[in-house]
Every structure is written in structure tokens, then in C-alpha cells.
Protein backbone atom coordinates (compact mmCIF):
# COMPACT_ATOMS: atom_id res chain seq x y z
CA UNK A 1 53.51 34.78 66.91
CA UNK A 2 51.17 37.53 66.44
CA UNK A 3 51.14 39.87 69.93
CA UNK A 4 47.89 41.51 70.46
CA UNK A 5 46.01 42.67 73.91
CA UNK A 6 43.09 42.41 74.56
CA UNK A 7 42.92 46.39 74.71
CA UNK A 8 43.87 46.36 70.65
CA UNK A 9 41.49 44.31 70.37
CA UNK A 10 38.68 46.65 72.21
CA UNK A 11 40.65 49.90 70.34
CA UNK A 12 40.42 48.23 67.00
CA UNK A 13 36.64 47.14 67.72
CA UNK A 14 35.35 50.49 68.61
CA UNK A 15 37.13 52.35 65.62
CA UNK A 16 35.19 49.43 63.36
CA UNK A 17 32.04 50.18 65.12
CA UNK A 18 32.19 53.79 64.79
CA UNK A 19 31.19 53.43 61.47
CA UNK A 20 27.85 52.18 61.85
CA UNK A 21 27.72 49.12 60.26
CA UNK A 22 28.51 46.42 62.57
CA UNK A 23 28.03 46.50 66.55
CA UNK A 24 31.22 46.38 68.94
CA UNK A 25 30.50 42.64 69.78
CA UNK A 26 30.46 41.52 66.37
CA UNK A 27 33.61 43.44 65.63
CA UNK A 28 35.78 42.28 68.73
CA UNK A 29 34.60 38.47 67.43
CA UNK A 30 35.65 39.61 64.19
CA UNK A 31 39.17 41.00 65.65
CA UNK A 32 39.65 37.94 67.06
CA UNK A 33 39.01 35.83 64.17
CA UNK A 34 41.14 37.91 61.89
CA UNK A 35 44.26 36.70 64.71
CA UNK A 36 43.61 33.04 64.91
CA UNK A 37 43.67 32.94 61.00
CA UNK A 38 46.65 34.83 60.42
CA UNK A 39 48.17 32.63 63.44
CA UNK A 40 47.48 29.57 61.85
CA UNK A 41 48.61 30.24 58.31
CA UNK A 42 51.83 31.18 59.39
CA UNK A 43 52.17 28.17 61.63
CA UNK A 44 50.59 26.17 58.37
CA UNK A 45 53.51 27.61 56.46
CA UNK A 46 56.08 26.82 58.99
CA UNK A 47 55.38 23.30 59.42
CA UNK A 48 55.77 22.88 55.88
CA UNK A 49 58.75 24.65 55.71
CA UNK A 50 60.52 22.47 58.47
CA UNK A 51 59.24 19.62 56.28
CA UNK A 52 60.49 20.91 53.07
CA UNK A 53 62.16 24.41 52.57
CA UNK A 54 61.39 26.48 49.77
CA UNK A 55 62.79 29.78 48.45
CA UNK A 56 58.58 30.74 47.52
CA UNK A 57 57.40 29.70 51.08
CA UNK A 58 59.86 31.51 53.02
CA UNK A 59 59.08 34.75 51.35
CA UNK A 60 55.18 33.74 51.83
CA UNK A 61 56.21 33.12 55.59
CA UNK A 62 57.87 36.70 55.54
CA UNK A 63 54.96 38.39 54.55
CA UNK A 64 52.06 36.42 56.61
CA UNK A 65 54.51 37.43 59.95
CA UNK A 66 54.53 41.73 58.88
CA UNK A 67 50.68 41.24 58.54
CA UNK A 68 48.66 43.77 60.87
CA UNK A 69 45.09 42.36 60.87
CA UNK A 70 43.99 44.79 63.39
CA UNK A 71 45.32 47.67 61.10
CA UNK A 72 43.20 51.52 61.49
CA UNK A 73 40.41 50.96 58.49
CA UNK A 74 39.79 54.57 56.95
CA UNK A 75 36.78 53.64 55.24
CA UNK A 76 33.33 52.38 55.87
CA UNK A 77 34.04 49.96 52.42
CA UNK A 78 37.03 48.40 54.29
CA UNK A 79 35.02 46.91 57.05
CA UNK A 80 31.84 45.98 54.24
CA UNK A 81 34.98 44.25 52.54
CA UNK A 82 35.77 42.27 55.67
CA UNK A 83 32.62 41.54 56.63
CA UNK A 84 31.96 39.55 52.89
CA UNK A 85 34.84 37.94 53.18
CA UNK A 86 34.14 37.13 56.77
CA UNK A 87 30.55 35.67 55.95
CA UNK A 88 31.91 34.00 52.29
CA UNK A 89 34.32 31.60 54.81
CA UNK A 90 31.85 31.27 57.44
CA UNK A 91 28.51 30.59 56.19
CA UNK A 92 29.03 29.17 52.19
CA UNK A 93 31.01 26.14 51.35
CA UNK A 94 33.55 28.51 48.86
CA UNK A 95 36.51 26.92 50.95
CA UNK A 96 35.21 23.68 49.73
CA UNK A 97 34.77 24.97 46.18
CA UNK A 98 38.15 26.65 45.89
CA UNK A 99 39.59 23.70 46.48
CA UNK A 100 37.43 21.53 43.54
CA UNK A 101 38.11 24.51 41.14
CA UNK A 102 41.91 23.77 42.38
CA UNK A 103 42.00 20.08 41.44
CA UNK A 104 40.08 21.08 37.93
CA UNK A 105 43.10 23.35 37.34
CA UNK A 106 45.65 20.88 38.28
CA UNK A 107 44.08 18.47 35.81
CA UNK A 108 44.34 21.27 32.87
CA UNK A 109 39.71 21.41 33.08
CA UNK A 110 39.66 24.80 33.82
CA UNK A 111 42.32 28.30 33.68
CA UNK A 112 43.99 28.55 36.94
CA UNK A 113 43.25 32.59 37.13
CA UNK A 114 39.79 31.41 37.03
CA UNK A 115 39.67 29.50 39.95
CA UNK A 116 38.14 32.06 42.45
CA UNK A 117 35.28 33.37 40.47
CA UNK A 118 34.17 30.15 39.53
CA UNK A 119 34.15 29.14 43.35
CA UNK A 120 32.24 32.38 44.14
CA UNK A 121 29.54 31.62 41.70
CA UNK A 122 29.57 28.00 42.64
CA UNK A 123 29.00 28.26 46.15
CA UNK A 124 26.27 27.64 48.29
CA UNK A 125 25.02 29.07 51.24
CA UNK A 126 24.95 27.50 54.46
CA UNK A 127 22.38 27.70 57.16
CA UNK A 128 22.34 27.87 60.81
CA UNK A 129 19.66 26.15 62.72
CA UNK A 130 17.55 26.80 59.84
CA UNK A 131 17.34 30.38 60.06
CA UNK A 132 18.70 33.26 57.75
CA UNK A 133 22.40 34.50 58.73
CA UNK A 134 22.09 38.17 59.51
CA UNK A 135 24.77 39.74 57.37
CA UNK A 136 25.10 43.13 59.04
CA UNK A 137 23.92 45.36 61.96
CA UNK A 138 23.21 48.98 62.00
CA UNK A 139 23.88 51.65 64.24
């Protein structure tokens, strides 16, 4: 599936961390991460395309497999961007909410364009042993 060393994953980290916001640690977790999810969506998407195949899945398969999540970021906004979304998956229940506002579209309740910013101000943030996630570190 997706082919990456463990030296793009250490090249990718340190260009990340050169921009001050996050330490090289967090970012190699992050690299890794960013692998494993793009490995399992496409294998998501190929299981249901052995089960069923669809013109709309096999372009969605097409995509997800020329996907570079360890592309160069050029700006420091990029890696605040995947940082959000990093800590909007990890630590609040919006997976959990998407999939409510989903159901509420399905059943005609609610707009389906609206379905993501109604999960983002629905959500609720999770805790970890009872203390505050930290969200970022500094250089």
C-alpha cells in the first residue's frame, strides 16, 4: 500500500519541526498516524469494493492510493491545520457526532452540507487521565 521509510518519516518530521510549533517526537507520531489512516481507508474502500463495485468508489479508491501524507508543508498554517484536525479525531467525540448528524440527514432532520459544522459545534472534549490535553509545543 502506502511505501514509506522510516527515513521519510524522520525527513518529513524535522521539516514539520523546523517550524516551531510542534517538537520532532510529536511530529514523527504524527507522520505515522497520517500512514496508518490513509492505509486503512484505502483498505476500507477496497473491501467494499470486492463486496460491491461501484463506478463512485473506484474513483474514491483512485484518489486515497495518489495521496502523499508525508507531502513538504510550506507553511507554518499547514502543520496548525494538521495538528486541529489531529486533536478534533483524537481527543473529542466529533467521529461520533459526524456520524449522528449523518443518520439526521439520512432521515431528511437536518441539510446534509450541514453535517460537519453541526458535529464541530456539537462535540465534546475528551480527557486523558483527567488532565488537560496539551495542544501544541513550542520551540
Amino acid at each position: 500500500m502506502v511505501k514509506y521509510t522510516e527515513e521519510d518519516i524522520k525527513k518529513w518530521a524535522e521539516h514539520v519541526a523546523s517550524f516551531c510549533i510542534i517538537d520532532i517526537k510529536l511530529a514523527e507520531k504524527i507522520a505515522r498516524e497520517r500512514i496508518i489512516y490513509l492505509e486503512k481507508s484505502i483498505e476500507k474502500l477496497e473491501i467494499g469494493q470486492r463486496r460491491q463495485w461501484k463506478a463512485n468508489r473506484a474513483k474514491l479508491l483512485k484518489l486515497a492510493k495518489k495521496k502523499r501524507p508525508l507531502r513538504e508543508l510550506k507553511f507554518a498554517e499547514e502543520v496548525l491545520q494538521i495538528l486541529a484536525a489531529r486533536n478534533r479525531h483524537k481527543y473529542t467525540d466529533y467521529d461520533e457526532r459526524i456520524r449522528e448528524m449523518t443518520v439526521k440527514a439520512a432521515q431528511g432532520k437536518i441539510k446534509h452540507k450541514d453535517i460537519k459544522m453541526m458535529a464541530m459545534k456539537a462535540r465534546v472534549r475528551k480527557k486523558r487521565n483527567n488532565a488537560e490535553i496539551p495542544i501544541s509545543v513550542g520551540c
